[in-house]
C-alpha atoms as a PDB file:
ATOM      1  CA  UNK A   1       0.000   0.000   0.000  1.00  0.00           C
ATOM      2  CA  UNK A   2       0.899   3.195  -0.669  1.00  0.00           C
ATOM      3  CA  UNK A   3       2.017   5.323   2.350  1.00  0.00           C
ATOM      4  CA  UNK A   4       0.291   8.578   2.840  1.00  0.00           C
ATOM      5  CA  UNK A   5       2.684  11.574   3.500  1.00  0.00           C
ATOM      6  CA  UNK A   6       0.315  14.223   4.428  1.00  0.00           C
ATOM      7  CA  UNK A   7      -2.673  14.668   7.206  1.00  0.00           C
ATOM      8  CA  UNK A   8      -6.247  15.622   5.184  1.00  0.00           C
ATOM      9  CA  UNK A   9     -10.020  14.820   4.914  1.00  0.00           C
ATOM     10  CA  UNK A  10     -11.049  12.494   2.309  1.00  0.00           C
ATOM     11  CA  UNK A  11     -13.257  14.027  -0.649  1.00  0.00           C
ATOM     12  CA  UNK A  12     -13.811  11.245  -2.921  1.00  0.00           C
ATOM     13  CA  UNK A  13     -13.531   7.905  -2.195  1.00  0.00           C
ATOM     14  CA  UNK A  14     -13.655   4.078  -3.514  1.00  0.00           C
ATOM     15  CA  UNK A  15     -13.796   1.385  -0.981  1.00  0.00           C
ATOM     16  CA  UNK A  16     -11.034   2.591   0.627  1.00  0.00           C
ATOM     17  CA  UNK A  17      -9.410   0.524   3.510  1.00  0.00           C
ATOM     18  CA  UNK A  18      -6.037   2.359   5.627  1.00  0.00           C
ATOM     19  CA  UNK A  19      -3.743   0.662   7.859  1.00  0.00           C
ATOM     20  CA  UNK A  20      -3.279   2.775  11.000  1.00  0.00           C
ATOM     21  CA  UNK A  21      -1.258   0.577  13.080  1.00  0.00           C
ATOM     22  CA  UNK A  22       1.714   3.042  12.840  1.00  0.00           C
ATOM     23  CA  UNK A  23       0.019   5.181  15.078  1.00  0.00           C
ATOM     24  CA  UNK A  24      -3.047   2.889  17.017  1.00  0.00           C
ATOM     25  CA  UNK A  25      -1.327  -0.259  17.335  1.00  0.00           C
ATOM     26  CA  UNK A  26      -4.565  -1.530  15.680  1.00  0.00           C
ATOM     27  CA  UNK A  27      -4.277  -4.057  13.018  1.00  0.00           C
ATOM     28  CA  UNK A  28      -7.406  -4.003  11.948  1.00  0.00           C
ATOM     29  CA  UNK A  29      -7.963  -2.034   8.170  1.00  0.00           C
ATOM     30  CA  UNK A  30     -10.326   1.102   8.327  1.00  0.00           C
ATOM     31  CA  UNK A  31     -12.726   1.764   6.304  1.00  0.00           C
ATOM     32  CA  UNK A  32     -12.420   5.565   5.245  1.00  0.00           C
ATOM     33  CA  UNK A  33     -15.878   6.978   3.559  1.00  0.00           C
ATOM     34  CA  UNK A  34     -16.808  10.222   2.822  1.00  0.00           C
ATOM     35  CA  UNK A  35     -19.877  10.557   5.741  1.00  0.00           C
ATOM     36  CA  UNK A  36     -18.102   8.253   8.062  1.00  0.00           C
ATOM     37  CA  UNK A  37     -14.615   8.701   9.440  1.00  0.00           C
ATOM     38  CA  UNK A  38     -13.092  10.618   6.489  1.00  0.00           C
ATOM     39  CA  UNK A  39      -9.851  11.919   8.640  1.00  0.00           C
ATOM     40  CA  UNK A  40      -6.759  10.337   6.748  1.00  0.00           C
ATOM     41  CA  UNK A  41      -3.181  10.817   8.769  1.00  0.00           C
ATOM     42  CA  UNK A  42       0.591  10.343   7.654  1.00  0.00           C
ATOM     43  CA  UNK A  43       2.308   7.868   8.079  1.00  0.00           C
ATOM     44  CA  UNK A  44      -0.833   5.549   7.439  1.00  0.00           C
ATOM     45  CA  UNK A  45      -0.952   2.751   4.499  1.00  0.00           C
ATOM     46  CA  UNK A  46      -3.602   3.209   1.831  1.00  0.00           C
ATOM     47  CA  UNK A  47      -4.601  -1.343   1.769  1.00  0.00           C
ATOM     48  CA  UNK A  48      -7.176  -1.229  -0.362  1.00  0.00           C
ATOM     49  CA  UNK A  49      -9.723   1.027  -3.112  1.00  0.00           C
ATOM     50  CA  UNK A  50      -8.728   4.576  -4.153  1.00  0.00           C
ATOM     51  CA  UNK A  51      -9.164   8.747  -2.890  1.00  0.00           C
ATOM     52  CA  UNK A  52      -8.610  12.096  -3.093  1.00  0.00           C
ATOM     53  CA  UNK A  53      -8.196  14.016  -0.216  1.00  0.00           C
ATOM     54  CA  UNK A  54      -7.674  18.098   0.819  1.00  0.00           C
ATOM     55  CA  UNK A  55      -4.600  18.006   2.535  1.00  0.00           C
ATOM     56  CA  UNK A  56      -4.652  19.732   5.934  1.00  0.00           C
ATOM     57  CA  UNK A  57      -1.201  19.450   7.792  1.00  0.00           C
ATOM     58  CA  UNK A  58       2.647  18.483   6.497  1.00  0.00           C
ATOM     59  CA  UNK A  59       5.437  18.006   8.386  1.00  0.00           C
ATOM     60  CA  UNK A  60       5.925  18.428  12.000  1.00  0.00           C
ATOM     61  CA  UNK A  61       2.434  19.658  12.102  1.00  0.00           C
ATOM     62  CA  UNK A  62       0.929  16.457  10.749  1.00  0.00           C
ATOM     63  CA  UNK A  63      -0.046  13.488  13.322  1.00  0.00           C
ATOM     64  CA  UNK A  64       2.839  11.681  12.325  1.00  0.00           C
ATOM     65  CA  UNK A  65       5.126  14.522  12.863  1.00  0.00           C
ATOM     66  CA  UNK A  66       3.841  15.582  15.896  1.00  0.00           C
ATOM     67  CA  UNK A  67       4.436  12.486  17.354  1.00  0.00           C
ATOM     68  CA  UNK A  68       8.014  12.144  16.402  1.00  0.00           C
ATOM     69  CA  UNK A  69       8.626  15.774  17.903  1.00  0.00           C
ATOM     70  CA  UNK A  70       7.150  14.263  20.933  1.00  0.00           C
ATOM     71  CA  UNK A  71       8.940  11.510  20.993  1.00  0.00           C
ATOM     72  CA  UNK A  72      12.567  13.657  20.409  1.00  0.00           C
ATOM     73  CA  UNK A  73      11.633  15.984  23.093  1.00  0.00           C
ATOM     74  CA  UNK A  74      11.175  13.268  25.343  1.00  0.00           C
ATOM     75  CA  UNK A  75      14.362  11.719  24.310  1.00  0.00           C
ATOM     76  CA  UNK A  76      15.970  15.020  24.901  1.00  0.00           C
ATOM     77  CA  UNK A  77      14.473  15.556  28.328  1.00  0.00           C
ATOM     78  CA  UNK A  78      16.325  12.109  29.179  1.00  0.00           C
ATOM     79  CA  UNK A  79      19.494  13.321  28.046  1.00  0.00           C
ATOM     80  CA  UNK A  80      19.060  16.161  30.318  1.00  0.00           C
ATOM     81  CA  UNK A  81      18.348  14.269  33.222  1.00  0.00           C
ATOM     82  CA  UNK A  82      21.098  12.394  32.632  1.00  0.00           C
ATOM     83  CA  UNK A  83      23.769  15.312  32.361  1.00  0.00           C
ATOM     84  CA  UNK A  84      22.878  16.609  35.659  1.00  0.00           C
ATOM     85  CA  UNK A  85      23.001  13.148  37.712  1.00  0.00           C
ATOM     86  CA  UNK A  86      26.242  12.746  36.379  1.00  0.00           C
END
């Protein structure tokens, strides 16, 4: 499947099934559809069908980003922690 890079809502749409486990944990596809659950987020895997989406957030402002920023500050805050015990 065919990795989405960007954050956006969904505006047309064919049977179209996204891996989230990246960011849930959940292995289970999801069924993306324009009246139900039309959020799509980096980092996600397109499985199955076809869409367009209006892309809303890039970069360290998408999901995907914002949890790797999180993730680096957190690894940073360690380091820290670190310098000052020893």
């Amino acid at each position: 499947g065919d990795l989405l890079p960007a954050d956006g809502v969904l505006i047309q749409g064919n049977d179209l099934k996204i891996d989230e486990s990246a960011l849930t944990g959940e292995s289970d596809h999801v069924r993306k559809s324009l009246d139900k659950d039309p959020l799509l987020l980096s980092g996600t895997h397109v499985m199955e069908g076809s869409g367009r989406m209006v892309v809303t957030a890039v970069g360290v402002n998408s999901q995907s980003g914002i949890i790797f920023t999180l993730l680096g500050a957190a690894g940073d805050d360690d380091d820290d922690s670190r310098d000052k015990k020893g």
